[in-house]
PDB file of N, CA and C in Angstrom:
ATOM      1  N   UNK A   1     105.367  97.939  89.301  1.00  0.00           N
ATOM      2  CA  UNK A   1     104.565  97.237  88.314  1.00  0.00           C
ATOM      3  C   UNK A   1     105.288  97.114  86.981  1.00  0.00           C
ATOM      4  N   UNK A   2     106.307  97.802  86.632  1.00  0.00           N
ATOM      5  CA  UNK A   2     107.242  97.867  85.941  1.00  0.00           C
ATOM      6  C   UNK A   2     108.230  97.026  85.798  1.00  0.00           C
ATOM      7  N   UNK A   3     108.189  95.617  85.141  1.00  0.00           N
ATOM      8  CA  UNK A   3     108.565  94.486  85.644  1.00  0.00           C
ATOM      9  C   UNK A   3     110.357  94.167  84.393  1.00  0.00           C
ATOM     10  N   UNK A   4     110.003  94.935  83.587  1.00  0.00           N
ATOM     11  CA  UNK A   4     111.749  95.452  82.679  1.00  0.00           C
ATOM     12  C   UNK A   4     112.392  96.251  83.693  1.00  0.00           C
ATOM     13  N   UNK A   5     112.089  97.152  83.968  1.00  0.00           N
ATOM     14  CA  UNK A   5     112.737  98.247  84.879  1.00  0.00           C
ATOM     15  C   UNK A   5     113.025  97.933  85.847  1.00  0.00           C
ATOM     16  N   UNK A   6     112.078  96.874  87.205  1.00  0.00           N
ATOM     17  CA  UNK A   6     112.464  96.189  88.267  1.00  0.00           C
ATOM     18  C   UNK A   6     113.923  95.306  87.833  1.00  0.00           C
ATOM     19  N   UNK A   7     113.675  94.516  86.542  1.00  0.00           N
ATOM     20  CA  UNK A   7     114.826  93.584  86.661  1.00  0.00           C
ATOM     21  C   UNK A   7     116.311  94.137  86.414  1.00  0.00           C
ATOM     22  N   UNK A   8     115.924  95.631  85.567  1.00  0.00           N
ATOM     23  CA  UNK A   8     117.118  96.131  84.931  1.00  0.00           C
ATOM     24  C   UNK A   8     117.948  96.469  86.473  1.00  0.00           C
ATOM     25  N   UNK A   9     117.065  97.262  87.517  1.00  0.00           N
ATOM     26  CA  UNK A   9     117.236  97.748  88.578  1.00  0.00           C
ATOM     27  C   UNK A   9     118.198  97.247  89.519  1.00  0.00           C
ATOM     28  N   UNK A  10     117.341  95.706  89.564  1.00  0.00           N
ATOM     29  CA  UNK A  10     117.861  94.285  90.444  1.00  0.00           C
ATOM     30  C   UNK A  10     119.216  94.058  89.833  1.00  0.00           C
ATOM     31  N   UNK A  11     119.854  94.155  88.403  1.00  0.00           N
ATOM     32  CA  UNK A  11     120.948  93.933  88.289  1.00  0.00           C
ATOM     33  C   UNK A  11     121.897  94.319  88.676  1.00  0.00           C
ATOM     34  N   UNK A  12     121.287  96.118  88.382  1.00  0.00           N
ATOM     35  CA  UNK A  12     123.002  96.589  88.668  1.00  0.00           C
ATOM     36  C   UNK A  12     123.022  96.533  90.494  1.00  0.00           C
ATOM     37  N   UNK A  13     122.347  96.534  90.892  1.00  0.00           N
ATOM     38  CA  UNK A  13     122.374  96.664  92.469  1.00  0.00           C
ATOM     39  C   UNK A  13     122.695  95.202  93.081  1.00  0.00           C
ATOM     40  N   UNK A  14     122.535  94.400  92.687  1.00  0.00           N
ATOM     41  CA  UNK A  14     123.295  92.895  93.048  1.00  0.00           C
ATOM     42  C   UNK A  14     124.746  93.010  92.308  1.00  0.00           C
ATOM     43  N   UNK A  15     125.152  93.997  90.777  1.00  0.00           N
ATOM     44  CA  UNK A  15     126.944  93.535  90.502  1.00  0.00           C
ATOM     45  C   UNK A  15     127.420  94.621  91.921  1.00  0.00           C
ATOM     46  N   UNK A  16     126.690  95.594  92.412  1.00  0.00           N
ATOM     47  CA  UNK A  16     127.132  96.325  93.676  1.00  0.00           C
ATOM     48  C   UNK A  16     126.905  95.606  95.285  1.00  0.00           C
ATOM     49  N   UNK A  17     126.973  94.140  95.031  1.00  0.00           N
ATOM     50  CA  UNK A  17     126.234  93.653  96.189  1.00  0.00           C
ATOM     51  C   UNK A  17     125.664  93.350  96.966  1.00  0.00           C
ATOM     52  N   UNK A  18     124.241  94.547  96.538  1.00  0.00           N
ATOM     53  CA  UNK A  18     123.359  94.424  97.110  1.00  0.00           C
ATOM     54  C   UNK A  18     122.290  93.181  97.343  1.00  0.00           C
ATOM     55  N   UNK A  19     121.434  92.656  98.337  1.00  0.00           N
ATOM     56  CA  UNK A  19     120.713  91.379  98.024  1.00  0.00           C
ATOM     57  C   UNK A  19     119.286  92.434  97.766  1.00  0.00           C
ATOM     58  N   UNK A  20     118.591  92.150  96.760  1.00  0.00           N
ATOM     59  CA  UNK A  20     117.671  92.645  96.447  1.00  0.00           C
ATOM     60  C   UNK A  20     116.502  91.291  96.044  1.00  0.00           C
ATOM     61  N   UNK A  21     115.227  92.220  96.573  1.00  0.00           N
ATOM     62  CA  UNK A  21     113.584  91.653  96.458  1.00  0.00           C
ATOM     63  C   UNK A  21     113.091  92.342  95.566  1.00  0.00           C
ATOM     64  N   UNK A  22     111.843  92.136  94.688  1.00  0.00           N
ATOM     65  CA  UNK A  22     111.132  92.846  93.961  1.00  0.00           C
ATOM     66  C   UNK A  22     109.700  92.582  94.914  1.00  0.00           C
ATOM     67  N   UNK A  23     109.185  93.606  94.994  1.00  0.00           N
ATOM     68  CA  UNK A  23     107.560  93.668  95.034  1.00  0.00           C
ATOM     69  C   UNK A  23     106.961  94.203  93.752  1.00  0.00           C
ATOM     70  N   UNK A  24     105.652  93.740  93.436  1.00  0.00           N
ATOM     71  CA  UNK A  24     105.215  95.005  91.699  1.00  0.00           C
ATOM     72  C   UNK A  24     104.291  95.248  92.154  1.00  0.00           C
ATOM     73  N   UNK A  25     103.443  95.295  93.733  1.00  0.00           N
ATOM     74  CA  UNK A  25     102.730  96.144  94.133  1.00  0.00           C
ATOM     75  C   UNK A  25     102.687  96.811  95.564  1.00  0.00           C
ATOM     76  N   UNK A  26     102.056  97.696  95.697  1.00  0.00           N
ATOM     77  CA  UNK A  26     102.727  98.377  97.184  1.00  0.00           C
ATOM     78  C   UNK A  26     102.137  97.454  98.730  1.00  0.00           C
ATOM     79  N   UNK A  27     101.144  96.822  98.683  1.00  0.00           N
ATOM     80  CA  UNK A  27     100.785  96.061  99.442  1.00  0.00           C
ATOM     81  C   UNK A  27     101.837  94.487  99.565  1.00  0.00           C
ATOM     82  N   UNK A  28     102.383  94.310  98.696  1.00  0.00           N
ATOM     83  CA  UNK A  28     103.084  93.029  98.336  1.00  0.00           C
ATOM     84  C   UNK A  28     104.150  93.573  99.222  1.00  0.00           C
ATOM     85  N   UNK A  29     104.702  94.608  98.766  1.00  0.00           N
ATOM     86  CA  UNK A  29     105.444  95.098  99.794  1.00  0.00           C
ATOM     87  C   UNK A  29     106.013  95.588 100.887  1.00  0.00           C
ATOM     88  N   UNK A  30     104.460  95.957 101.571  1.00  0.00           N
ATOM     89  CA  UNK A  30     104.638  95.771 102.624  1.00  0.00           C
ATOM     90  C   UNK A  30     104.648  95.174 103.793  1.00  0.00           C
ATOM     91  N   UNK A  31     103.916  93.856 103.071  1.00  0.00           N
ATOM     92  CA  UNK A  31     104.146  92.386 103.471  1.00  0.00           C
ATOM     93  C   UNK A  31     105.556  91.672 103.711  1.00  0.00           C
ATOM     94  N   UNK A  32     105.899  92.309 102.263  1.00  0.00           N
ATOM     95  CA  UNK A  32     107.958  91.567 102.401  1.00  0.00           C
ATOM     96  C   UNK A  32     108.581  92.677 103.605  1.00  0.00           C
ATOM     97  N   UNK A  33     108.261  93.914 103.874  1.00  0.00           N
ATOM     98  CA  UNK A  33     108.630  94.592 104.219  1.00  0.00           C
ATOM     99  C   UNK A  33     108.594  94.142 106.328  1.00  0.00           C
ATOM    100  N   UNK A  34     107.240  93.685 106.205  1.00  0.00           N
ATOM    101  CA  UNK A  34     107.395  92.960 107.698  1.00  0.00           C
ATOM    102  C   UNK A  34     107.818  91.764 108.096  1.00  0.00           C
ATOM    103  N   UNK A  35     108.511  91.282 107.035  1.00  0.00           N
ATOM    104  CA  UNK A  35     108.360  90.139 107.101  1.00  0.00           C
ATOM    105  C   UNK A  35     109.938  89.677 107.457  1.00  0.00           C
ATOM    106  N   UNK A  36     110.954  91.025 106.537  1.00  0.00           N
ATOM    107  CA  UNK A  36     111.993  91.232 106.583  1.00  0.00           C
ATOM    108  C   UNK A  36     112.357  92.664 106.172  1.00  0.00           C
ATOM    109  N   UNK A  37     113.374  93.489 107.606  1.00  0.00           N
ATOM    110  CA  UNK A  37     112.728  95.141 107.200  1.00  0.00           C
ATOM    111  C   UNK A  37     114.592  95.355 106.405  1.00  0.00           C
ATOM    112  N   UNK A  38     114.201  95.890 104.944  1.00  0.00           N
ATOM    113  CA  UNK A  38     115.075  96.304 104.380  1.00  0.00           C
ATOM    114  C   UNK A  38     115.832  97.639 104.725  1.00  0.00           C
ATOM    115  N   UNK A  39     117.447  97.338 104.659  1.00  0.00           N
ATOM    116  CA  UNK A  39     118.346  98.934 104.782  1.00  0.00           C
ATOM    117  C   UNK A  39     117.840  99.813 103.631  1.00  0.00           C
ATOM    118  N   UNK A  40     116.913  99.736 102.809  1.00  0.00           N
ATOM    119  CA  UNK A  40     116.628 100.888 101.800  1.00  0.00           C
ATOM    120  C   UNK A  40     115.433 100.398 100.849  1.00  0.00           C
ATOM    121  N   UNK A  41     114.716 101.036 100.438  1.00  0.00           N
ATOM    122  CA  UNK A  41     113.410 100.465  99.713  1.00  0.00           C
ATOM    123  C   UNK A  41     113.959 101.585  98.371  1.00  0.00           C
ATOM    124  N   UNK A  42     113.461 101.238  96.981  1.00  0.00           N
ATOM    125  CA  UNK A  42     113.993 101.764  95.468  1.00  0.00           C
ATOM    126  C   UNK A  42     112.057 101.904  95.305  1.00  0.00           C
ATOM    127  N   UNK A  43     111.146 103.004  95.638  1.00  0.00           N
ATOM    128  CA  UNK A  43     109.433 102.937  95.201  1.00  0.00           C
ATOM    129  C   UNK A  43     109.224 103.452  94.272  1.00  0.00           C
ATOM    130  N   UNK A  44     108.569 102.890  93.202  1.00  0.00           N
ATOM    131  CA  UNK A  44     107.730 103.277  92.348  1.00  0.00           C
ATOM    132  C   UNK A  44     106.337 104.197  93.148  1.00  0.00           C
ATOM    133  N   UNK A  45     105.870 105.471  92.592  1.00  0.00           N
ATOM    134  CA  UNK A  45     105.067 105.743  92.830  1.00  0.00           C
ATOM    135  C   UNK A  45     103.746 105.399  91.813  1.00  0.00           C
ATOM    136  N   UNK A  46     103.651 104.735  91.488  1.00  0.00           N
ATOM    137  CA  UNK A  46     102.294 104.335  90.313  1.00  0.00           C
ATOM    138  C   UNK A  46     102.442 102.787  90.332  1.00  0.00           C
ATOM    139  N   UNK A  47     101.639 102.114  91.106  1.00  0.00           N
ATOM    140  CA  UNK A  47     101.635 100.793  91.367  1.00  0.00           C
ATOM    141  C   UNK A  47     100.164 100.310  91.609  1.00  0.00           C
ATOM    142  N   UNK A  48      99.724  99.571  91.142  1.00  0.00           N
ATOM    143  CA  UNK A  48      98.640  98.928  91.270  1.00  0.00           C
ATOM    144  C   UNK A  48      98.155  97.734  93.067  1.00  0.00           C
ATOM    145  N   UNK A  49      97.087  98.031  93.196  1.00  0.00           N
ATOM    146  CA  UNK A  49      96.814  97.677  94.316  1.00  0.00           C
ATOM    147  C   UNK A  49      96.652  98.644  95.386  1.00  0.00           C
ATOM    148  N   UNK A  50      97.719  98.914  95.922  1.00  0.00           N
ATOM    149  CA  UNK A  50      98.762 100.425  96.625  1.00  0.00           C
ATOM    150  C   UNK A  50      99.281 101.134  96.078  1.00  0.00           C
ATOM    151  N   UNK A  51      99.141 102.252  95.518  1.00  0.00           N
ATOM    152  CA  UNK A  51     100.419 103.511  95.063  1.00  0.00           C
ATOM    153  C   UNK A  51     101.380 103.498  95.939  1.00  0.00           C
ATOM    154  N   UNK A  52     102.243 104.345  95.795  1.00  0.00           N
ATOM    155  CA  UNK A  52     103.401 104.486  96.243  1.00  0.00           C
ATOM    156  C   UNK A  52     103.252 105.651  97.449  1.00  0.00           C
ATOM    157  N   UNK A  53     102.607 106.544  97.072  1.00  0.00           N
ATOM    158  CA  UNK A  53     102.370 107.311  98.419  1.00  0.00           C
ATOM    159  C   UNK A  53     101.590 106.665  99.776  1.00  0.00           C
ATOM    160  N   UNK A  54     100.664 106.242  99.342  1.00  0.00           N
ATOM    161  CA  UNK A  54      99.930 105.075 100.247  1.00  0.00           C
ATOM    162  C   UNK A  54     101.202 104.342 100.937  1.00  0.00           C
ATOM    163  N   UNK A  55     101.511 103.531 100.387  1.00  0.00           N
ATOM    164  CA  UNK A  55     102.303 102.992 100.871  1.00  0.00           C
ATOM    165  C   UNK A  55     103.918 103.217 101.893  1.00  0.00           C
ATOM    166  N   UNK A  56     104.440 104.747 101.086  1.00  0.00           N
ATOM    167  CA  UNK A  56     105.128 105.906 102.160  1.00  0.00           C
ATOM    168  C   UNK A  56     104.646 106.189 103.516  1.00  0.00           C
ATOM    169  N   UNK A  57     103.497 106.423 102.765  1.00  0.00           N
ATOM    170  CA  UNK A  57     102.321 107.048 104.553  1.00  0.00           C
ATOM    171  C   UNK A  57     102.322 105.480 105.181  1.00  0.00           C
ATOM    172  N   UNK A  58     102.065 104.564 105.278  1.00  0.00           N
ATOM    173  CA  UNK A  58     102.167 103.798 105.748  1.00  0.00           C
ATOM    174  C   UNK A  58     103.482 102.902 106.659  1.00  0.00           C
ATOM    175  N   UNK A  59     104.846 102.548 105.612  1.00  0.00           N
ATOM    176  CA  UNK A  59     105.698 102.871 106.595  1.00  0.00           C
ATOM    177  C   UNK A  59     106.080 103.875 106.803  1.00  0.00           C
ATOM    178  N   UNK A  60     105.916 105.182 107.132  1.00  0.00           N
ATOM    179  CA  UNK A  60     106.341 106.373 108.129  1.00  0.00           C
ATOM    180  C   UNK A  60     105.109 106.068 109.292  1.00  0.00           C
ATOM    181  N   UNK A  61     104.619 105.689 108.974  1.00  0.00           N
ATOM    182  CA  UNK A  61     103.442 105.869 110.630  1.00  0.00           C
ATOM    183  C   UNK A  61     103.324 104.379 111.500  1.00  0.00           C
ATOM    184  N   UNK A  62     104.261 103.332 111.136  1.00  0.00           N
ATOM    185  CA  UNK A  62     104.716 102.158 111.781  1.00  0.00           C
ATOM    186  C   UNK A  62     106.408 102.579 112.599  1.00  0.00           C
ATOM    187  N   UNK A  63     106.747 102.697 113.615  1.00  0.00           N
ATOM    188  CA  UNK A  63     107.774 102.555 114.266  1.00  0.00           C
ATOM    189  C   UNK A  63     108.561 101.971 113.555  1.00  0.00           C
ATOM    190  N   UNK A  64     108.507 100.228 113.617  1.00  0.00           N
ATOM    191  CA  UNK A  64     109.922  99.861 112.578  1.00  0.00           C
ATOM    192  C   UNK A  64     109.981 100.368 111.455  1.00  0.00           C
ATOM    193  N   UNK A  65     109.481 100.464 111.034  1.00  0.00           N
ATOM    194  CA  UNK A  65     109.828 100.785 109.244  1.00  0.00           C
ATOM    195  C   UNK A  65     109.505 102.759 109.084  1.00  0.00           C
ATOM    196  N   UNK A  66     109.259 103.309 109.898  1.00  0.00           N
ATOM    197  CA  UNK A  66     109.569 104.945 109.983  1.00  0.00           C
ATOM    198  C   UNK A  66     110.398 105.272 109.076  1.00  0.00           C
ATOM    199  N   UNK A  67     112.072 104.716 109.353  1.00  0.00           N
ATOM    200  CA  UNK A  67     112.962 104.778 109.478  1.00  0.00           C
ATOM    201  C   UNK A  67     113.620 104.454 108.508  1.00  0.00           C
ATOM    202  N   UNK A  68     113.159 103.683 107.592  1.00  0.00           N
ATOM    203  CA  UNK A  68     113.951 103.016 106.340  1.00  0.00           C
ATOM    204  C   UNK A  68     114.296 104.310 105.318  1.00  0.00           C
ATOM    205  N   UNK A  69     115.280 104.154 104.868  1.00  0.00           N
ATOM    206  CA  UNK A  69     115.335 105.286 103.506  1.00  0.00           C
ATOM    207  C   UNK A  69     114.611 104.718 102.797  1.00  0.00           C
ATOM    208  N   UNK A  70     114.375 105.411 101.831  1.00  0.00           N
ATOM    209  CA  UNK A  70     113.130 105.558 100.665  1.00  0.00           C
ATOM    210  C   UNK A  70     113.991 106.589  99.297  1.00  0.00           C
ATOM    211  N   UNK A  71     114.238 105.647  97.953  1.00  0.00           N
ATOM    212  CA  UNK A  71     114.531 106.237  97.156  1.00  0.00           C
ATOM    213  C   UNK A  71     113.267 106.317  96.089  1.00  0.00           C
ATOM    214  N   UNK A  72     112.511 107.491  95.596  1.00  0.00           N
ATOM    215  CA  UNK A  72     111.528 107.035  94.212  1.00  0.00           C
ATOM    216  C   UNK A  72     112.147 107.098  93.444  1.00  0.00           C
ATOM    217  N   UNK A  73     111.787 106.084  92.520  1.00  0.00           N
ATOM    218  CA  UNK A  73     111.994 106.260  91.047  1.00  0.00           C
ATOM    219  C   UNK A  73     110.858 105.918  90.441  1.00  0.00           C
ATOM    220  N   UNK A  74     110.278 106.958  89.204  1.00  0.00           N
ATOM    221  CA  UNK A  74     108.824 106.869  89.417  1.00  0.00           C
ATOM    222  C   UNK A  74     109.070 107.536  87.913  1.00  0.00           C
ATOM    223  N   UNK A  75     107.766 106.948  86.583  1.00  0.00           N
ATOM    224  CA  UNK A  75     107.199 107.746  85.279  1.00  0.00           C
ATOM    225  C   UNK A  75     106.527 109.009  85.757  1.00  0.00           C
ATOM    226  N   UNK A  76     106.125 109.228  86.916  1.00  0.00           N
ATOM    227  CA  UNK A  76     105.067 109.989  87.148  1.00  0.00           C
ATOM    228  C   UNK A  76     105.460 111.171  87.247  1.00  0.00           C
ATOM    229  N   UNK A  77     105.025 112.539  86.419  1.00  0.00           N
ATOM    230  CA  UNK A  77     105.092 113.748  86.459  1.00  0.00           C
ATOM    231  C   UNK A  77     103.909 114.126  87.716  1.00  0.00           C
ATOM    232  N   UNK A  78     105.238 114.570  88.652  1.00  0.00           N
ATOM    233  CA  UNK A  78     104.579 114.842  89.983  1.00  0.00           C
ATOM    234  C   UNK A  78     104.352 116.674  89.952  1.00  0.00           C
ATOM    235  N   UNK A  79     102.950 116.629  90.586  1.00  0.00           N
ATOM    236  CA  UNK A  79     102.622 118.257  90.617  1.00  0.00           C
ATOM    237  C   UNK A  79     102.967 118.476  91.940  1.00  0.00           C
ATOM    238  N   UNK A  80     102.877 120.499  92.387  1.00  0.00           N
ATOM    239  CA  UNK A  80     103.735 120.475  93.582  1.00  0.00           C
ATOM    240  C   UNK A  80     103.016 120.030  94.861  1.00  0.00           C
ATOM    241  N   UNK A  81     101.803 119.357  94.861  1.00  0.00           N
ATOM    242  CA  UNK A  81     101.390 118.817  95.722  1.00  0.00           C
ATOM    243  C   UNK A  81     101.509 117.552  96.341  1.00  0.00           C
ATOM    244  N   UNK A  82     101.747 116.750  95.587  1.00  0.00           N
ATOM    245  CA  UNK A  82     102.536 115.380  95.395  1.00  0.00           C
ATOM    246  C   UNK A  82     104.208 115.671  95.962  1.00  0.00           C
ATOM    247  N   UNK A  83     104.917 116.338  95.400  1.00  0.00           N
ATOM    248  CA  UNK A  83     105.992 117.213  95.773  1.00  0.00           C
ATOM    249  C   UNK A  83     106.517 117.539  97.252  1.00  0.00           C
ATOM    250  N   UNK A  84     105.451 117.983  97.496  1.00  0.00           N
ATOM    251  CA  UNK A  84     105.375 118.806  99.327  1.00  0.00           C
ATOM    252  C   UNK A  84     105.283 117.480  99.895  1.00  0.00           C
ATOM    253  N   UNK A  85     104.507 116.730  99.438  1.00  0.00           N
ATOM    254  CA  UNK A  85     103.842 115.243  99.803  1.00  0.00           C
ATOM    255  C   UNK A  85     104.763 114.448 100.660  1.00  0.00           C
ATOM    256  N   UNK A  86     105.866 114.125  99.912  1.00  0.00           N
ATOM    257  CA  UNK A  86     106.874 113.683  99.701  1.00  0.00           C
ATOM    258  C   UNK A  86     107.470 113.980 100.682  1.00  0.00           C
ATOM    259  N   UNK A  87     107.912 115.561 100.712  1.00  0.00           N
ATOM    260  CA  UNK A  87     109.246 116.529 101.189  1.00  0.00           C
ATOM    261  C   UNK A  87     109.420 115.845 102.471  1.00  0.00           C
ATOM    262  N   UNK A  88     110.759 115.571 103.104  1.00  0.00           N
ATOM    263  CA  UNK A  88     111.451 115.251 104.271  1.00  0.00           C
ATOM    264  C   UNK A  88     111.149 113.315 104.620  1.00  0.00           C
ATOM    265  N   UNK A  89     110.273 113.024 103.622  1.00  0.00           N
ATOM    266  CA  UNK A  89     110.203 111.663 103.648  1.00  0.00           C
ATOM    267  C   UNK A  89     110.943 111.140 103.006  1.00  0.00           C
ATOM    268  N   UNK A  90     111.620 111.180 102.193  1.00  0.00           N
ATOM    269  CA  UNK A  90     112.565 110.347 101.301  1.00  0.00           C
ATOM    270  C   UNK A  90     113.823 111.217 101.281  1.00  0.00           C
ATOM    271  N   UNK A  91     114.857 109.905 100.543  1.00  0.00           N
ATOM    272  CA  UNK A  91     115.793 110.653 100.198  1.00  0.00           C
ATOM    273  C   UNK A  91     116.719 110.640  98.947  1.00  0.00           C
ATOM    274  N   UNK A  92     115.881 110.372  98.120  1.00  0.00           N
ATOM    275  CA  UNK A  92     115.884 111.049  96.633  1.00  0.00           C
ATOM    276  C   UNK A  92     114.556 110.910  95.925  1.00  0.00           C
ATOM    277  N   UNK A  93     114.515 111.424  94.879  1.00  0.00           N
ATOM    278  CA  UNK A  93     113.403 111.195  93.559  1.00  0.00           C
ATOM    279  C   UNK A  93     114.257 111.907  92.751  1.00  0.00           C
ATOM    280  N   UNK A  94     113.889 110.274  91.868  1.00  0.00           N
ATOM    281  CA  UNK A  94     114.304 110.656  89.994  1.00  0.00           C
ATOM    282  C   UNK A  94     113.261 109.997  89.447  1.00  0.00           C
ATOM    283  N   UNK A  95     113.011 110.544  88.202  1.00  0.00           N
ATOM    284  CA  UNK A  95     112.530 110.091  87.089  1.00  0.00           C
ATOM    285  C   UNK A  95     112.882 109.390  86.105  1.00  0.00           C
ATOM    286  N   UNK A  96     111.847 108.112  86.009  1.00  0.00           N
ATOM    287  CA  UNK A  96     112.342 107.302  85.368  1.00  0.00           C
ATOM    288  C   UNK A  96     112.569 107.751  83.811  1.00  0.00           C
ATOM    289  N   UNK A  97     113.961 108.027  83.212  1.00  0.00           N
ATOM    290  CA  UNK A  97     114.003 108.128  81.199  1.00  0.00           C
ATOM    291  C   UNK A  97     114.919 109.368  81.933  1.00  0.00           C
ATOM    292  N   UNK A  98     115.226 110.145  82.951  1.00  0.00           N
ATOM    293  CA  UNK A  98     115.706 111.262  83.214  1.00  0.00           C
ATOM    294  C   UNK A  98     116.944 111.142  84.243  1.00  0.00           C
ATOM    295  N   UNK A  99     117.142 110.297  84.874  1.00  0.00           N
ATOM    296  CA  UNK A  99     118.345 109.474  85.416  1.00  0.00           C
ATOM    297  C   UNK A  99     118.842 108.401  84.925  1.00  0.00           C
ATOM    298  N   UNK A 100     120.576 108.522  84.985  1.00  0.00           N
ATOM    299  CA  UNK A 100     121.245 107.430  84.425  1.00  0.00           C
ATOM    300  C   UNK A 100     121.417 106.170  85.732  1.00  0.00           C
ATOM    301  N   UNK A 101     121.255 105.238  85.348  1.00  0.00           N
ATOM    302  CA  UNK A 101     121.510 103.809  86.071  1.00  0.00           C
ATOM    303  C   UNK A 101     122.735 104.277  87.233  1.00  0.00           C
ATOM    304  N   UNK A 102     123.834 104.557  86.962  1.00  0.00           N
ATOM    305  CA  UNK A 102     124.961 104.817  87.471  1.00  0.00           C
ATOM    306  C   UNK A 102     124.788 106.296  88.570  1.00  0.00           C
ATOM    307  N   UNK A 103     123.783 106.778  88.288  1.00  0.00           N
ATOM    308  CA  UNK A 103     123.382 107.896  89.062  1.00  0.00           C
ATOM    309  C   UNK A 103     122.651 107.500  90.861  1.00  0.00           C
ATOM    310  N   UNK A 104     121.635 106.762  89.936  1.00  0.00           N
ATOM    311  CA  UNK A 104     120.632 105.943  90.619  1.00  0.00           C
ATOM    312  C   UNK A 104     121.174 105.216  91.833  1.00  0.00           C
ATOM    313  N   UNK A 105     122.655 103.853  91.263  1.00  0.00           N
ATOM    314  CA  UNK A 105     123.191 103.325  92.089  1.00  0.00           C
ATOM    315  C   UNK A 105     123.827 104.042  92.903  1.00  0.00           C
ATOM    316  N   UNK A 106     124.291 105.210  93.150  1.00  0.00           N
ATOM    317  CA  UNK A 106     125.494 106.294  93.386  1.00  0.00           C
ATOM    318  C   UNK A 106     124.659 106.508  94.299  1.00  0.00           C
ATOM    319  N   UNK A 107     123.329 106.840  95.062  1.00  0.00           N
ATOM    320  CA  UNK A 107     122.258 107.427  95.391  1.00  0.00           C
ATOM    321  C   UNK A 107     121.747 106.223  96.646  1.00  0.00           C
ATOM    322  N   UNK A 108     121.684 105.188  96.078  1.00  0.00           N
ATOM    323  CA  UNK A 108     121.559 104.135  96.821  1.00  0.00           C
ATOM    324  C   UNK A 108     122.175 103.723  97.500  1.00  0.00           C
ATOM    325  N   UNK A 109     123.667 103.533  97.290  1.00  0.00           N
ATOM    326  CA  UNK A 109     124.470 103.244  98.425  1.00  0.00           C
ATOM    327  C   UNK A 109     124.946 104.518  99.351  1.00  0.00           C
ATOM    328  N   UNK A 110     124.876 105.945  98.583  1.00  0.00           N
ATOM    329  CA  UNK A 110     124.946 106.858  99.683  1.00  0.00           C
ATOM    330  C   UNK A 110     123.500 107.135 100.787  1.00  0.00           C
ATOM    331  N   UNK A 111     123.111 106.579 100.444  1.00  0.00           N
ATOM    332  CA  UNK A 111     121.537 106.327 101.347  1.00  0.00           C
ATOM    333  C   UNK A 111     121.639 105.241 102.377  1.00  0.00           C
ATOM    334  N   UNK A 112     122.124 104.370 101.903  1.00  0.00           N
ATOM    335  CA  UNK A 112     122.735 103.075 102.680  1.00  0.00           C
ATOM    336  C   UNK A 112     123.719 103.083 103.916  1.00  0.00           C
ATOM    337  N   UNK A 113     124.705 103.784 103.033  1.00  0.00           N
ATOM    338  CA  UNK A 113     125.802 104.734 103.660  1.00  0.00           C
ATOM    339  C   UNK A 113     125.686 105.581 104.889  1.00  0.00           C
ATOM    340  N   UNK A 114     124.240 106.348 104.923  1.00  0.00           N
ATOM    341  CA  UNK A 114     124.190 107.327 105.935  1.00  0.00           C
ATOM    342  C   UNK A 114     123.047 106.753 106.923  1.00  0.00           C
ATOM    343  N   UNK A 115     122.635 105.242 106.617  1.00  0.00           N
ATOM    344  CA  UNK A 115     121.467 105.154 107.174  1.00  0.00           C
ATOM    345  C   UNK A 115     121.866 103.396 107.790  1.00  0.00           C
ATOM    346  N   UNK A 116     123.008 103.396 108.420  1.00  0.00           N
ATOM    347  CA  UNK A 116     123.748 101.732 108.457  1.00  0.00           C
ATOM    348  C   UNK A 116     122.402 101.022 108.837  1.00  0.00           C
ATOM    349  N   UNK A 117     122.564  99.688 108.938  1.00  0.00           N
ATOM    350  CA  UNK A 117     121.769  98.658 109.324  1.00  0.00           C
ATOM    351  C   UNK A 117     121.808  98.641 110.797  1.00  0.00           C
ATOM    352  N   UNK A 118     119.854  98.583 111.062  1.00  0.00           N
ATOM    353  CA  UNK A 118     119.186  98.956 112.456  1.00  0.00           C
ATOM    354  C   UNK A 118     119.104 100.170 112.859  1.00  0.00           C
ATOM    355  N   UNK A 119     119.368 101.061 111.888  1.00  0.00           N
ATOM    356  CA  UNK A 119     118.926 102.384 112.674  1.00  0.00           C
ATOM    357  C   UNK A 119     118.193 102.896 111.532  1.00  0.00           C
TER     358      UNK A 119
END
């Protein structure tokens, strides 16, 4: 829903090659998401319509999309229940104002990296 931060996002990950979509809500996305299943999803957890956990639980309990990596980047001061929530579903969380851009991308393509296209 974060529509500065989506675009800042979309940049540096297209000068790295990436082809990138924006969704700004979690249902929007999981529409693009069947429609065409991405090597890596970048979730906001605080999204209007769908949150971001909603939307986790959702592709993990669909076969195709189980499988996708999942990076958050999220404002949200998560408690350890949210936390556990999470655990073994993704494979990173940062906070947004608390990671550098260059971190972020570093994260993404090693996610990419370990997770090739179709599996």
């Amino acid at each position: 829903d974060d529509h500065e931060s989506a675009a800042v996002v979309k940049e540096a990950l297209e000068v790295k090659d990436f082809t990138v979509a924006i969704a700004y809500n979690g249902k929007q996305a999981l529409q693009a998401v069947k429609q065409q299943i991405p090597r890596l999803i970048v979730l906001d957890l605080m999204m209007p319509v769908m949150d971001g956990f909603e939307m986790l639980a959702q592709l993990r309990s669909e076969p195709t999309t189980k499988d996708i990596p999942v990076v958050i980047l999220t404002a949200k001061d998560l408690n350890q229940r949210e936390r556990a929530a999470l655990d073994g579903k993704i494979q990173a969380l940062f906070q947004k104002g608390q990671v550098s851009l260059d971190q972020l991308i570093n994260d993404v393509q090693s996610a990419v990296t370990r997770h090739p296209a179709g599996v």
